[in-house]
Protein backbone atom coordinates (compact mmCIF):
# COMPACT_ATOMS: atom_id res chain seq x y z
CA UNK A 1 124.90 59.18 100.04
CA UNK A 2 125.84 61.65 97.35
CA UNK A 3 125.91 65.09 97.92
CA UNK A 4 123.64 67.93 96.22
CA UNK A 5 127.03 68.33 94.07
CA UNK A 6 128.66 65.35 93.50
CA UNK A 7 129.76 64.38 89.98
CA UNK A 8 127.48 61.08 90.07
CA UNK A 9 124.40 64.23 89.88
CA UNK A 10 126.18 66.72 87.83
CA UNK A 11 126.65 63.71 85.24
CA UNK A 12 123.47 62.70 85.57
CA UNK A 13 121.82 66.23 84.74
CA UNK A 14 124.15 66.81 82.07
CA UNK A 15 122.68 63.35 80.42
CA UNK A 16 119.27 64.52 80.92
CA UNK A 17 119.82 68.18 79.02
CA UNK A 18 122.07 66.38 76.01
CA UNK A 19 118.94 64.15 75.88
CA UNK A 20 116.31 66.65 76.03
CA UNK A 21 118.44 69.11 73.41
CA UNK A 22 119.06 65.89 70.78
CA UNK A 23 115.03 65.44 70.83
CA UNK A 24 114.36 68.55 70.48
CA UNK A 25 117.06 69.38 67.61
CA UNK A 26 115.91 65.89 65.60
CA UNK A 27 112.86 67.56 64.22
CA UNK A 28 115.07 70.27 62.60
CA UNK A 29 117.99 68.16 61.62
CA UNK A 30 115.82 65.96 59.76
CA UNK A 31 114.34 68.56 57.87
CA UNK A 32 118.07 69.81 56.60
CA UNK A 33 118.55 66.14 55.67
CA UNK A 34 115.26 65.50 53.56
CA UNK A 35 115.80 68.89 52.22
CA UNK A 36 119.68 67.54 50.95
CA UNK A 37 117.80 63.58 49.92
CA UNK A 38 116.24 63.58 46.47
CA UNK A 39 112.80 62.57 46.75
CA UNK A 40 109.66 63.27 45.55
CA UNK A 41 106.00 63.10 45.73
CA UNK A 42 106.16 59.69 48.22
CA UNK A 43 107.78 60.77 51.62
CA UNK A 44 110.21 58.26 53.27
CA UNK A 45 108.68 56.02 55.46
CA UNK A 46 111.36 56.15 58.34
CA UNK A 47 113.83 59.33 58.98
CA UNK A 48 117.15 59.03 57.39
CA UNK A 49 119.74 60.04 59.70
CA UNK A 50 122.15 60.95 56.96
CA UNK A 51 121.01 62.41 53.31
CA UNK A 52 121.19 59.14 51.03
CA UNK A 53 122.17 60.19 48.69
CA UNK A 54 123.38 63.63 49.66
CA UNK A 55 121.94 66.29 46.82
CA UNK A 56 121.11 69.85 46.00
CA UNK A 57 118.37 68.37 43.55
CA UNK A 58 115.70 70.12 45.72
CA UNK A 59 116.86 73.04 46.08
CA UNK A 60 117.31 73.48 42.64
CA UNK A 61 113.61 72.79 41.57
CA UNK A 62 112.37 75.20 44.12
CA UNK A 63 113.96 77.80 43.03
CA UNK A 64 113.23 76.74 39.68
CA UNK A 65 109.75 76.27 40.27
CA UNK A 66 108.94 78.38 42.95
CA UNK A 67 109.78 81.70 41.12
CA UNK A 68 108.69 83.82 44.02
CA UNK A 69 110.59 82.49 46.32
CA UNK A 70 113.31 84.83 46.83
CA UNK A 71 110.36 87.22 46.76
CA UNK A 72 109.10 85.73 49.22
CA UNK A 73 112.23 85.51 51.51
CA UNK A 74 112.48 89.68 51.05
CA UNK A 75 108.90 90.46 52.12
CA UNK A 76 109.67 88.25 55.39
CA UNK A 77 112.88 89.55 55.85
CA UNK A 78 111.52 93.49 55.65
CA UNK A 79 107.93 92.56 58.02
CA UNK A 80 110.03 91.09 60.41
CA UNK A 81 112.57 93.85 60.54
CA UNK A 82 110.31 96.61 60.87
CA UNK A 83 108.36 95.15 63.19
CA UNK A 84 111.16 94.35 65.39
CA UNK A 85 112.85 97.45 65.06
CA UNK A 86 109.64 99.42 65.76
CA UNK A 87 109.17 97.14 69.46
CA UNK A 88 112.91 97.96 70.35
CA UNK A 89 111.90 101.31 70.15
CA UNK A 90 108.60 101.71 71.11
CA UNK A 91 108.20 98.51 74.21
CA UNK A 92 111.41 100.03 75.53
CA UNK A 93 109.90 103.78 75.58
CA UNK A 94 106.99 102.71 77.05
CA UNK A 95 108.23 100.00 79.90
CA UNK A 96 110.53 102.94 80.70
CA UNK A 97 107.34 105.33 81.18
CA UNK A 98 105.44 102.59 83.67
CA UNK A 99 108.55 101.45 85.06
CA UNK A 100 109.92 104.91 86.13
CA UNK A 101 107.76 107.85 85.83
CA UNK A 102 104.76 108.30 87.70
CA UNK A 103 101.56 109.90 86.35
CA UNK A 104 98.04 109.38 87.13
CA UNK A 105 96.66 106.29 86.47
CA UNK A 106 99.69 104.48 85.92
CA UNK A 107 99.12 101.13 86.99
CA UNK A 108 95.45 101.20 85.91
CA UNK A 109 96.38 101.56 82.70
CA UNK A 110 99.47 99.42 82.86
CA UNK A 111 96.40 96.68 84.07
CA UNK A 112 94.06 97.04 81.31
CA UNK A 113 96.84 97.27 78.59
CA UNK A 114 97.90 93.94 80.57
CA UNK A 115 94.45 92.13 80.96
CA UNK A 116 94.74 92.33 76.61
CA UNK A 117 97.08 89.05 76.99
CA UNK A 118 93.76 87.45 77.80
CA UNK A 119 92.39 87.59 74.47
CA UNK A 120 92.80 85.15 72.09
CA UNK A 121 93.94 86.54 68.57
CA UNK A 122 91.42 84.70 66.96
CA UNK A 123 89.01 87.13 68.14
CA UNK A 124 90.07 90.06 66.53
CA UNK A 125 91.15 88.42 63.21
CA UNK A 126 87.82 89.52 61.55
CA UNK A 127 87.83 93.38 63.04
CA UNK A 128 91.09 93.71 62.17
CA UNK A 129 90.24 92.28 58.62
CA UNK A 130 87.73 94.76 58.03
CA UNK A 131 89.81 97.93 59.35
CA UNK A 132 92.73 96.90 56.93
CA UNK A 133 89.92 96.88 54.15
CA UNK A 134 88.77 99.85 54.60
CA UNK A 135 91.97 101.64 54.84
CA UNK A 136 92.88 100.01 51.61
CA UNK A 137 95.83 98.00 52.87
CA UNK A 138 94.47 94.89 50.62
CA UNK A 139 95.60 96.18 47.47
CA UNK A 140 98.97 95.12 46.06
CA UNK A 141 99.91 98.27 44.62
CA UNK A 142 104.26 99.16 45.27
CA UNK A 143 104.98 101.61 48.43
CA UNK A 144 108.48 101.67 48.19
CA UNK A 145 110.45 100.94 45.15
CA UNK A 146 114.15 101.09 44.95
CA UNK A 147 116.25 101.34 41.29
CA UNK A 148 112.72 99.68 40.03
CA UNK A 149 112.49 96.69 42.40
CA UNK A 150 109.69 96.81 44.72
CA UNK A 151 111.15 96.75 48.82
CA UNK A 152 107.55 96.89 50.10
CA UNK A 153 103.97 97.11 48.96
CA UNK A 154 100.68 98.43 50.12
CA UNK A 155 99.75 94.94 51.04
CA UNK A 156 102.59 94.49 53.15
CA UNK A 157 101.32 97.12 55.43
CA UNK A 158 98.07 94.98 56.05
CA UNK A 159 100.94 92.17 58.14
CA UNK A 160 102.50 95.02 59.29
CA UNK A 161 101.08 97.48 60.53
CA UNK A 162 98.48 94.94 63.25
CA UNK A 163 101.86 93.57 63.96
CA UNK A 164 102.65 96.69 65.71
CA UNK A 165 100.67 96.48 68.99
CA UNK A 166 102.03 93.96 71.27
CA UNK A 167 101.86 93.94 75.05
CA UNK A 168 104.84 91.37 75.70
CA UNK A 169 107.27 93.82 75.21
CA UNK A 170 106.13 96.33 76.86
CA UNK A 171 106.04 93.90 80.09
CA UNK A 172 108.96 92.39 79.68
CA UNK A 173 110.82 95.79 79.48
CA UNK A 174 108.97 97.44 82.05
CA UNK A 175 109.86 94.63 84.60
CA UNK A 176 113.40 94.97 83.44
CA UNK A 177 113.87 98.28 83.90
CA UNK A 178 112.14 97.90 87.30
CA UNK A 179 114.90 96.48 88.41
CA UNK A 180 117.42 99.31 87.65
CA UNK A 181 118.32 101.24 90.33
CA UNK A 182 116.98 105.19 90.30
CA UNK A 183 120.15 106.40 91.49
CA UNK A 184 121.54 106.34 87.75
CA UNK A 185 118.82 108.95 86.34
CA UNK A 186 118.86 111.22 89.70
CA UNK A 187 122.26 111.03 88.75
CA UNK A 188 121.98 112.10 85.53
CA UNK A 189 119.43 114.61 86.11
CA UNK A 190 121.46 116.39 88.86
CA UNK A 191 124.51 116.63 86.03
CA UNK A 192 120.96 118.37 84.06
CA UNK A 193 120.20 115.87 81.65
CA UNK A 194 116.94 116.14 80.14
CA UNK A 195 114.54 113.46 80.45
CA UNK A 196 115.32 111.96 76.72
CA UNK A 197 118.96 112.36 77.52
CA UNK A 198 118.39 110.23 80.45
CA UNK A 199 116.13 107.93 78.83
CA UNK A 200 119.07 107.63 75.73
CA UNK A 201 122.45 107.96 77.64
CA UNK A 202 121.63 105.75 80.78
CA UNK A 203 118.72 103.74 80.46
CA UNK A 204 119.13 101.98 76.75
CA UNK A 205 122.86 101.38 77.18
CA UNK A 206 121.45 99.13 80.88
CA UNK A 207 119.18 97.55 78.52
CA UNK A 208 120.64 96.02 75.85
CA UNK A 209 120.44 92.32 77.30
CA UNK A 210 116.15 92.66 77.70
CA UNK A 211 116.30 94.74 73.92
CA UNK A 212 118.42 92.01 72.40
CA UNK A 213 115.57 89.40 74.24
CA UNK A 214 112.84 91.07 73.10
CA UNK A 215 114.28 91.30 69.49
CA UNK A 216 114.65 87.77 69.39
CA UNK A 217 110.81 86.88 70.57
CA UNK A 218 109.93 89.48 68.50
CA UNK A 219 111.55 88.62 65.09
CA UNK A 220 111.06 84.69 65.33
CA UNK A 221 107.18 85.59 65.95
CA UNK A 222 106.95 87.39 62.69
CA UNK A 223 109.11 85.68 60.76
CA UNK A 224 106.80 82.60 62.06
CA UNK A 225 103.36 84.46 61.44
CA UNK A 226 101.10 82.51 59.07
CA UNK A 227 97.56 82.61 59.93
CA UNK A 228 96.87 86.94 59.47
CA UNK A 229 99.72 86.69 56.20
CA UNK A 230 97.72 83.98 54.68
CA UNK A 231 94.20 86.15 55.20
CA UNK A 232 95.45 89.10 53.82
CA UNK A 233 97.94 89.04 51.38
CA UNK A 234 96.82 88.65 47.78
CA UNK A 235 99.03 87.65 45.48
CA UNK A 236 101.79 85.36 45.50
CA UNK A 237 104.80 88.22 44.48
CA UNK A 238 103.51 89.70 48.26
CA UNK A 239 103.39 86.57 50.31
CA UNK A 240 105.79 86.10 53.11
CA UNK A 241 108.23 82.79 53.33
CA UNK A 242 105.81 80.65 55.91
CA UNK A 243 102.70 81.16 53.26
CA UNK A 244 104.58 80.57 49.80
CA UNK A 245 106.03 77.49 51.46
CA UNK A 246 102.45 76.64 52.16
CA UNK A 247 101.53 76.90 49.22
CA UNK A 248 103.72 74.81 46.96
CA UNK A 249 101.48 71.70 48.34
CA UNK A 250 99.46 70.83 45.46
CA UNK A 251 96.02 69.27 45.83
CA UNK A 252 96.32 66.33 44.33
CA UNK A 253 100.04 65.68 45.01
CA UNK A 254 103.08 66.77 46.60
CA UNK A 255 106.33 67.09 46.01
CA UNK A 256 107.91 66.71 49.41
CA UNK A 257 111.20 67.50 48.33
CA UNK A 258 110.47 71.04 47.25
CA UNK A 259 108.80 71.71 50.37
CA UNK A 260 111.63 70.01 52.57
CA UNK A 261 113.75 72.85 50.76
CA UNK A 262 111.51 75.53 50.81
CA UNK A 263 111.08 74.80 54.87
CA UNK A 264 115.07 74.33 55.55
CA UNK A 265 116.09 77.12 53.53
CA UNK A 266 113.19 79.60 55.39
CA UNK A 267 114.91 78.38 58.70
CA UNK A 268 118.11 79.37 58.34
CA UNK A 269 117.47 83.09 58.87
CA UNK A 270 115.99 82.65 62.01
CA UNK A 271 118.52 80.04 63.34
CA UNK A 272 121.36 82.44 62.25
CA UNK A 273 119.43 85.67 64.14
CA UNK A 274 118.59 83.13 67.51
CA UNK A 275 122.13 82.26 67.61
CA UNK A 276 123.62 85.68 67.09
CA UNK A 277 121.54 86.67 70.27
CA UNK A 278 121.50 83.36 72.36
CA UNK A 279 123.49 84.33 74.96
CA UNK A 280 120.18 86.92 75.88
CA UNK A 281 117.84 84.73 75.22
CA UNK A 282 117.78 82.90 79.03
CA UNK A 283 118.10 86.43 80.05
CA UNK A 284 114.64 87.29 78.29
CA UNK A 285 113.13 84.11 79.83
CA UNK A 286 114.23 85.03 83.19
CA UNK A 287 113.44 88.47 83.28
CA UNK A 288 109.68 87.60 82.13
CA UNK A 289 109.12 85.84 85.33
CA UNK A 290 110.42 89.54 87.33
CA UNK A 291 107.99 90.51 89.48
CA UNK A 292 107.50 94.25 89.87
């Protein structure tokens, strides 16, 4: 009989995962080959498993016709950034304060912020409509404008800013830096750190595999965000990648190939940041399932 590790089982597991990864990687490879196949407004009927014939004909009329798109490819690049910048700051700040200091009411409030996982965000998509309207965050008017080209506007801030407040992060660092032993900041604080000094000298440099996690759930989230962009952004010069795409279906036909393109070409990015950071990303899966 074989043993737990004999090479007839390591084989066969091996088989199983190169299976599993080649159906789960068909979807996206056949997308980067209709986006390189000319066609148009008839889709094929079967997947080609090589472009036939292999062309940049698609690419070429969406950028042609889909002005905005680079546009579009900036505003998703800058929500997604910010965002993601702002939850490596603030989730690890904050996972740090219920993780290691003690104050009163600690873990109720760690609990209720918690028990928010619970509702759906479909619930608070009309609230939240009606607070970005009245704080004027609707209006397409530029924020920030650099040497005349427009980095962000006022309706950018309507994606952004509700994009913000997210209780994953603050969970998954908390439970991380559960885990890290308090030796380090008595440590430190004996040598007479100051709290931030112990926060910013030992604690972030320990926590650069659950940051580098949490910056890849957090920027392929964004960058994948279509239902709140489509609701509030305006006009076309201020919509994100996932919602221009959207849009170039027409209503009486469609021209698969630009779309093909316009898809592929809004992947990238986010295949090039997830495999920059893979090597954390197991980590992040493993250190949501911490108990603390």
């Amino acid at each position: 009989m074989a043993t737990t590790n004999s090479p007839l089982q390591r084989i066969l597991v091996w088989l199983t995962l190169i299976l599993a990864a080649l159906i789960s990687l068909f979807p996206m490879y056949w997308l980067f080959v209709m986006a390189l196949t000319p066609i148009g407004t008839i889709p094929p009927s079967e997947p080609y498993l090589v472009p036939s014939p292999f062309s940049l004909s698609n690419i070429e009329r969406l950028l042609v016709g889909a002005k905005d798109y680079g546009r579009w490819a900036i505003n998703s690049i800058v929500i997604a950034i910010v965002v993601t910048a702002w939850h490596t700051i603030f989730d690890t700040m904050s996972g740090y304060a219920f993780a290691k200091r003690k104050f009163p009411g600690r873990n109720v409030l760690f609990g209720l912020i918690l028990s928010t996982l619970m509702i759906p965000p479909q619930v608070t998509l009309v609230p939240t409509y009606v607070v970005t309207r009245q704080l004027g965050l609707l209006e397409s008017d530029p924020l920030i404008t650099i040497g005349g080209f427009q980095l962000l506007s006022i309706n950018s801030l309507a994606v952004i800013l509700p994009g913000l407040a997210a209780v994953f992060g603050v969970f998954l660092m908390r439970q991380y830096i559960q885990t890290l032993p308090s030796e380090l900041e008595d440590a430190a604080r004996i040598d007479g750190c100051s709290e931030f000094q112990v926060f910013s000298n030992v604690i972030l440099p320990l926590c650069v595999p659950a940051i580098a996690a949490l910056s890849i759930f957090s920027f392929v989230r964004n960058w994948n965000d279509f239902l709140w962009p489509l609701i509030v952004l305006r006009k076309s010069i201020n919509y994100t990648l996932t919602v221009g795409v959207a849009g170039l279906q027409g209503e009486f036909s469609t021209d698969y190939g630009i779309i093909f393109a316009g898809a592929a070409l809004a992947a990238l990015p986010m295949i090039i940041f997830f495999l920059m950071f893979q090597r954390y990303f197991i980590e992040g899966v493993r250190m949501g399932a911490l108990k603390g």
